[in-house]
Protein backbone atom coordinates (compact mmCIF):
# COMPACT_ATOMS: atom_id res chain seq x y z
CA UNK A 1 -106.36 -91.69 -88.23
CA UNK A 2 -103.67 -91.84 -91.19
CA UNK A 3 -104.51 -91.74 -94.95
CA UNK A 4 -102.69 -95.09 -95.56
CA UNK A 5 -103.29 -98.47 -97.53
CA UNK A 6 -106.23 -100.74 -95.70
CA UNK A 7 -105.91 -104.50 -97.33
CA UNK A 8 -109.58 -105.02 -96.39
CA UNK A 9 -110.86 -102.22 -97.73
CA UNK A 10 -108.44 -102.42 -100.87
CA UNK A 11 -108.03 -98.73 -100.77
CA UNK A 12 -105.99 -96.09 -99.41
CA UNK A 13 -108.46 -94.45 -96.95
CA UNK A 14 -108.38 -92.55 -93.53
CA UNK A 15 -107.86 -95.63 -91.47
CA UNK A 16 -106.32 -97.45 -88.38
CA UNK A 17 -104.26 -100.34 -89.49
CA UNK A 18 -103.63 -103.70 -87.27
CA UNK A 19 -101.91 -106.28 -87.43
CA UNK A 20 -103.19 -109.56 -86.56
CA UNK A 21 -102.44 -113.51 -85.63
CA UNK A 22 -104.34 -115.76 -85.59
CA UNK A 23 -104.68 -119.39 -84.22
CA UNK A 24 -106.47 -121.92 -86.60
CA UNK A 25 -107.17 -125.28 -86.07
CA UNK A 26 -109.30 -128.37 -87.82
CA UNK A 27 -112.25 -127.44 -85.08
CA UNK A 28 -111.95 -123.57 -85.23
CA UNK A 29 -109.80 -120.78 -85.37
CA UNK A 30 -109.50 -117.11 -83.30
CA UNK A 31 -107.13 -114.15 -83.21
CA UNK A 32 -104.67 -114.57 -80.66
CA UNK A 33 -102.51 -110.76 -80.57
CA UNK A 34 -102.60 -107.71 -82.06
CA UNK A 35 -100.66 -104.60 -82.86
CA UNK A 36 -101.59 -101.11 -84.00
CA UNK A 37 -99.25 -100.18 -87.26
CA UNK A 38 -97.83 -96.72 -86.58
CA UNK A 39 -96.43 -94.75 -89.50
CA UNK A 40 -93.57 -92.98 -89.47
CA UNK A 41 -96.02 -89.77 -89.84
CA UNK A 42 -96.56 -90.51 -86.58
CA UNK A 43 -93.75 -91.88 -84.81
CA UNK A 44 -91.80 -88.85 -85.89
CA UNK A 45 -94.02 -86.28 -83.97
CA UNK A 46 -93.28 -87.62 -80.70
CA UNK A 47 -96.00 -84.67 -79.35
CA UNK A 48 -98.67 -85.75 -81.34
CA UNK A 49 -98.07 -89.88 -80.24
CA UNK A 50 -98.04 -88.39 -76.33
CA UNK A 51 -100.97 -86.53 -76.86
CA UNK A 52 -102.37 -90.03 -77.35
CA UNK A 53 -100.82 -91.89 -75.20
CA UNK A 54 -98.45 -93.59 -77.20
CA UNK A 55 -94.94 -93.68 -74.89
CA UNK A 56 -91.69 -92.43 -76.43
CA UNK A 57 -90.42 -96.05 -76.30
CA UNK A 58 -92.64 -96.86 -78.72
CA UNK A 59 -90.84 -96.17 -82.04
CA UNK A 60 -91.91 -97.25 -85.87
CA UNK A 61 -91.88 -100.81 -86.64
CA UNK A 62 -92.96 -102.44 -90.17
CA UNK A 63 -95.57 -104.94 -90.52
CA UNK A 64 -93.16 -107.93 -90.99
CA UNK A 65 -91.45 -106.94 -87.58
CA UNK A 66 -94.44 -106.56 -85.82
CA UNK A 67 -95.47 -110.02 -87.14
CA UNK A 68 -92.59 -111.50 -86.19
CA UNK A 69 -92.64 -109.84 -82.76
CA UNK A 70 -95.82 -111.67 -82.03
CA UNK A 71 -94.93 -115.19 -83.28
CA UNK A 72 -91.34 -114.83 -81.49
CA UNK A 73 -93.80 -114.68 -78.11
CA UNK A 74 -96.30 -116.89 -78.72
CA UNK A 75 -93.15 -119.54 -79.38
CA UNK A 76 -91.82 -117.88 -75.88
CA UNK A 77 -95.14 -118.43 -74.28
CA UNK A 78 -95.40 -121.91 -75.66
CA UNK A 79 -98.72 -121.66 -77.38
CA UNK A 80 -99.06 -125.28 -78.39
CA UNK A 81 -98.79 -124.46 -82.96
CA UNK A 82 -97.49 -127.05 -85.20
CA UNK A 83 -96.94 -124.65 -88.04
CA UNK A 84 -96.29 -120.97 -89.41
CA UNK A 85 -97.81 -119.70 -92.19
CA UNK A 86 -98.15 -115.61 -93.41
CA UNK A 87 -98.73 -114.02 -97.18
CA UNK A 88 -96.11 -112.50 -99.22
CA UNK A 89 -96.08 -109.15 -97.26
CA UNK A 90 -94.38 -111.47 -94.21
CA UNK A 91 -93.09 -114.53 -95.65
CA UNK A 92 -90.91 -112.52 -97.89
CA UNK A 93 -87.79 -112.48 -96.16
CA UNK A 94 -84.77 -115.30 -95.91
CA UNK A 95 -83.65 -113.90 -92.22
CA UNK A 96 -86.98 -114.58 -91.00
CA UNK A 97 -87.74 -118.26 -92.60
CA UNK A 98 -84.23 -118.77 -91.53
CA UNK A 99 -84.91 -118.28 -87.53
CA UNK A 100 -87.78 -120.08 -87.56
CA UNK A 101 -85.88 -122.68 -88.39
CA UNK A 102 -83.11 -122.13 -86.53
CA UNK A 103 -86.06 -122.77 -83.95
CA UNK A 104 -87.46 -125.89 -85.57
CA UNK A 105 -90.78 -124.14 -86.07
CA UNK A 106 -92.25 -126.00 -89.11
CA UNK A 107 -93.19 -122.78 -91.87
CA UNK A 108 -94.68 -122.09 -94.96
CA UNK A 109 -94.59 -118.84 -96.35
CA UNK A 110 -95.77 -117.10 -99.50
CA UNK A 111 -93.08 -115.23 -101.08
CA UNK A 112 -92.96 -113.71 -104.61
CA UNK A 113 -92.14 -114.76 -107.70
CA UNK A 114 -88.75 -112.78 -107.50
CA UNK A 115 -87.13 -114.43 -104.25
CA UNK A 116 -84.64 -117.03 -104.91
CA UNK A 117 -83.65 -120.39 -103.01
CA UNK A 118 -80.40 -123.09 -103.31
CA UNK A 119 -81.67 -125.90 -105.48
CA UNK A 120 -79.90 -129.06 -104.87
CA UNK A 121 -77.29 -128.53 -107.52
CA UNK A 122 -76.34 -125.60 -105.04
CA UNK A 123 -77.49 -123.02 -107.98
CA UNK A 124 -79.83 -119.90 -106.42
CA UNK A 125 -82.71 -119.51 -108.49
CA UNK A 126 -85.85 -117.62 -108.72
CA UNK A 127 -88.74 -119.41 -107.30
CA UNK A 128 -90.70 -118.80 -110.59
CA UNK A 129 -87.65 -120.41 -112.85
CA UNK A 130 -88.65 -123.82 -111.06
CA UNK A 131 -91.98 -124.82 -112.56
CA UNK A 132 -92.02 -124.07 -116.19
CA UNK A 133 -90.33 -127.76 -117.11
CA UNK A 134 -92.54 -129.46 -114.91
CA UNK A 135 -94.32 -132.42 -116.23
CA UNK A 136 -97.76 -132.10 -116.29
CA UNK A 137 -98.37 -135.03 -113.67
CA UNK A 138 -96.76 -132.90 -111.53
CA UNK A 139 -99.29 -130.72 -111.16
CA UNK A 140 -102.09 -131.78 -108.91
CA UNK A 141 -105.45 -130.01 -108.43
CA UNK A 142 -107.03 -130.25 -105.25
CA UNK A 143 -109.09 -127.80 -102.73
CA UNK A 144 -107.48 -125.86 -100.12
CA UNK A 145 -110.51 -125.05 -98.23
CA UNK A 146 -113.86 -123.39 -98.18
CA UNK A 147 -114.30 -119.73 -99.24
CA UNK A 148 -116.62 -117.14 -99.54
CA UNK A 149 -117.45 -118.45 -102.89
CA UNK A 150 -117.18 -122.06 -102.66
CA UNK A 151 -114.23 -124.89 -102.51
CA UNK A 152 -111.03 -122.93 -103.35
CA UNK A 153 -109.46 -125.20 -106.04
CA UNK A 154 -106.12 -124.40 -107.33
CA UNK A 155 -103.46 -126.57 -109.69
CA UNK A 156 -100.37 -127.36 -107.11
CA UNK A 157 -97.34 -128.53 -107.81
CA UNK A 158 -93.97 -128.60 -105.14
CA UNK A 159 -90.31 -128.84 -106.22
CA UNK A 160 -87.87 -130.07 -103.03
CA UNK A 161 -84.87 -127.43 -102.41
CA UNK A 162 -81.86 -126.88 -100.15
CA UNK A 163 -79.32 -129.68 -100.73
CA UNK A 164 -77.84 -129.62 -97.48
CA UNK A 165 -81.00 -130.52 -94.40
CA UNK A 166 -81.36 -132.53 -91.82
CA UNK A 167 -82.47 -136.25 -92.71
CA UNK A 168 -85.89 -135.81 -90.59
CA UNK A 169 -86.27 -132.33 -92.69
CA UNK A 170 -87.25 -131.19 -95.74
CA UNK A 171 -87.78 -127.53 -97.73
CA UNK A 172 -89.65 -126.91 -100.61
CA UNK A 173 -91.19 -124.21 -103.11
CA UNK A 174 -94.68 -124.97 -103.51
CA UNK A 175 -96.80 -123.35 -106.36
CA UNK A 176 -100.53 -122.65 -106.86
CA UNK A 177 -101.97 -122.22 -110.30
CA UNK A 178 -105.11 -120.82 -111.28
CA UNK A 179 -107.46 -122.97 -112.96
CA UNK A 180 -109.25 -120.45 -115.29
CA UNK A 181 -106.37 -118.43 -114.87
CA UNK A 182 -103.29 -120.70 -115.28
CA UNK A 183 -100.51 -117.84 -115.83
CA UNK A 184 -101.42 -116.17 -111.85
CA UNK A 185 -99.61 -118.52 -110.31
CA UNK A 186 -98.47 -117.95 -106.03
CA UNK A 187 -95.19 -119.35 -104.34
CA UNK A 188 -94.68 -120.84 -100.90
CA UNK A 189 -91.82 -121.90 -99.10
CA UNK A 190 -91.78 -124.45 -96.79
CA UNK A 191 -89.38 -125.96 -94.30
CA UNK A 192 -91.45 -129.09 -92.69
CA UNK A 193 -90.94 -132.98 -91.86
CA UNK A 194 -89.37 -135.13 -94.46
CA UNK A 195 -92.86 -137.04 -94.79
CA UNK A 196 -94.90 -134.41 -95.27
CA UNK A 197 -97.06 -134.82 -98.28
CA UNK A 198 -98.79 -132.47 -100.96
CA UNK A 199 -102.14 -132.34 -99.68
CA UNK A 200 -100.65 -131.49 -95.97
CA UNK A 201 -99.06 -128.48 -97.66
CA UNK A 202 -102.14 -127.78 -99.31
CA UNK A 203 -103.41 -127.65 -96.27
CA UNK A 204 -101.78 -125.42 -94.31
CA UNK A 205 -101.37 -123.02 -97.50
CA UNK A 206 -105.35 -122.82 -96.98
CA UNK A 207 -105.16 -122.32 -93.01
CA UNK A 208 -103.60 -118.44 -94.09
CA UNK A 209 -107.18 -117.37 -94.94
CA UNK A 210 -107.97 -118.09 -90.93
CA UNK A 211 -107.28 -114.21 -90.53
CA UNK A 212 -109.63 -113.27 -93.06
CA UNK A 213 -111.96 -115.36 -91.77
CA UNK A 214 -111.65 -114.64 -87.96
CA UNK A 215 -111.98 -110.94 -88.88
CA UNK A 216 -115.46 -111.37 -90.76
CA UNK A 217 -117.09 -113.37 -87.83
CA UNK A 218 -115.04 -110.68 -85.17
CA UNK A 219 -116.81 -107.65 -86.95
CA UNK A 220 -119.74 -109.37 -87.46
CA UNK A 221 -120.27 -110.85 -83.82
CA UNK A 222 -117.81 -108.82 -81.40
CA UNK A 223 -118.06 -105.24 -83.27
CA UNK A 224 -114.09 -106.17 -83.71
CA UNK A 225 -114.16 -102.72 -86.50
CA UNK A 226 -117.04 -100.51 -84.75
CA UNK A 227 -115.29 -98.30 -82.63
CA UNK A 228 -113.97 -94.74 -82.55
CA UNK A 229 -111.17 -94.82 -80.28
CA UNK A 230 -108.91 -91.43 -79.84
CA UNK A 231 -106.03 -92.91 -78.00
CA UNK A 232 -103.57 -95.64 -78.46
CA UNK A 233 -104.15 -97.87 -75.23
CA UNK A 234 -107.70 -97.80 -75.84
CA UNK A 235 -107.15 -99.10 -80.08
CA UNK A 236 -105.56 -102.05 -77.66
CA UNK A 237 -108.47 -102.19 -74.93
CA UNK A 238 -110.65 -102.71 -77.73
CA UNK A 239 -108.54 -105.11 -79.46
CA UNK A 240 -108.65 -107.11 -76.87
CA UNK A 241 -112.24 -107.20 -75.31
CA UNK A 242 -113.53 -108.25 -79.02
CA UNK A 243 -110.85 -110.98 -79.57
CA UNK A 244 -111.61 -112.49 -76.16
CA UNK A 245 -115.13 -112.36 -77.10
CA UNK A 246 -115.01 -114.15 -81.02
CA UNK A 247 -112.27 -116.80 -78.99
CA UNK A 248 -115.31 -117.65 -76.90
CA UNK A 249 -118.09 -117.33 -79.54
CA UNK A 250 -115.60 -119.45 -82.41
CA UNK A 251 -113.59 -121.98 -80.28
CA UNK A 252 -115.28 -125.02 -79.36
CA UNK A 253 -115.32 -125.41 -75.20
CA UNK A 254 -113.09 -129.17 -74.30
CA UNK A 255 -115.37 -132.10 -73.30
């Protein structure tokens, strides 16, 4: 256990942190890999990670690597995805949006309001300087999926970047406005088919909240967070027994 930042619980805490992908589709959606986050408290006592069977190969990695570690072998693997999407904490990051599409692997990724991207006058600009002109037709409000709470309904609007694509291609920032709350506004950027419309970006923007929702039914059903595991191979053993189990409770069998 590490006194560290736990998303979920939206506290620092004595906790083990993971991190997760997951595979979401129209019919259903499961988590697909998983990786324990070591910090460098941690991988800098090389005793204390043997004592739990973590090897000496095994050095500190961020979140966004190990994320990226994970989709870089489920494209080796050929898992059949059509898209990549991740929040800010991954998506922020021009190397990484860049080899995915280097790889042709159609992305959307939150970002902040601070990163910039080319417009096509060939000017970098924050993503946030984009929207503030834009007519209000522009902005479209539509549902990106069911919540806890109800239909999540946002205000969306896109602006195309990158002046220099391929024809069949297309990149944009995509923003999502509060309703009630019109000035907390989120960024995306996407790199996707030249016909690809709003509402598919809508979409997949709503698909991110797959992980959220594969880890309520995974602790619910599987006991995915009821464990007290001492070692690091067994934090994977775990891992895996309870995402083999939601994939079968959550992922309709083919007819």
């Amino acid at each position: 256990m590490q006194r560290q930042y736990s998303g979920t619980a939206g506290r620092t805490e004595d906790s083990q942190i993971g991190v997760f992908l997951a595979y979401a589709t129209g019919r259903g959606g499961t988590l697909i890999d998983r990786r324990l986050y070591l910090p460098t408290s941690w991988t800098d006592d090389r005793d204390r990670c043997r004592r739990v069977g973590i090897d000496d190969s095994v050095a500190f990695e961020t979140k966004a690597a190990m994320a990226k570690a994970m989709v870089r072998r489920a494209i080796a693997d050929k898992v059949p995805f059509r898209w990549v999407t991740a929040d800010a904490v991954y998506g922020y990051g021009k190397g990484w949006r860049f080899e995915l599409e280097q790889a042709d692997v159609f992305h959307l990724m939150a970002t902040t309001r601070h990163d910039t991207v080319v417009t096509r006058w060939s000017i970098d600009h924050p993503v946030h300087d984009l929207f503030p002109g834009l007519p209000r037709q522009k902005w479209k409000r539509r549902s990106c999926g069911e919540g806890a709470h109800g239909r999540r309904i946002f205000d969306w609007a896109r602006v195309e970047v990158r002046p220099w694509r391929r024809e069949d291609r297309r990149h944009w920032v995509l923003a999502r406005r509060g309703v009630s709350r019109p000035e907390e506004i989120s960024y995306y950027i996407a790199c996707c088919p030249a016909d690809t419309t709003l509402d598919e970006l809508i979409r997949i923007a709503g698909s991110r909240w797959a992980v959220e929702e594969c880890f309520q039914t995974a602790k619910r059903e599987c006991g995915l967070d009821d464990y007290q595991v001492r070692r690091y191979p067994g934090w994977h053993r775990h891992m895996t027994l309870a995402m083999a189990a939601h994939a079968c409770l959550t992922v309709p069998r083919a007819r």
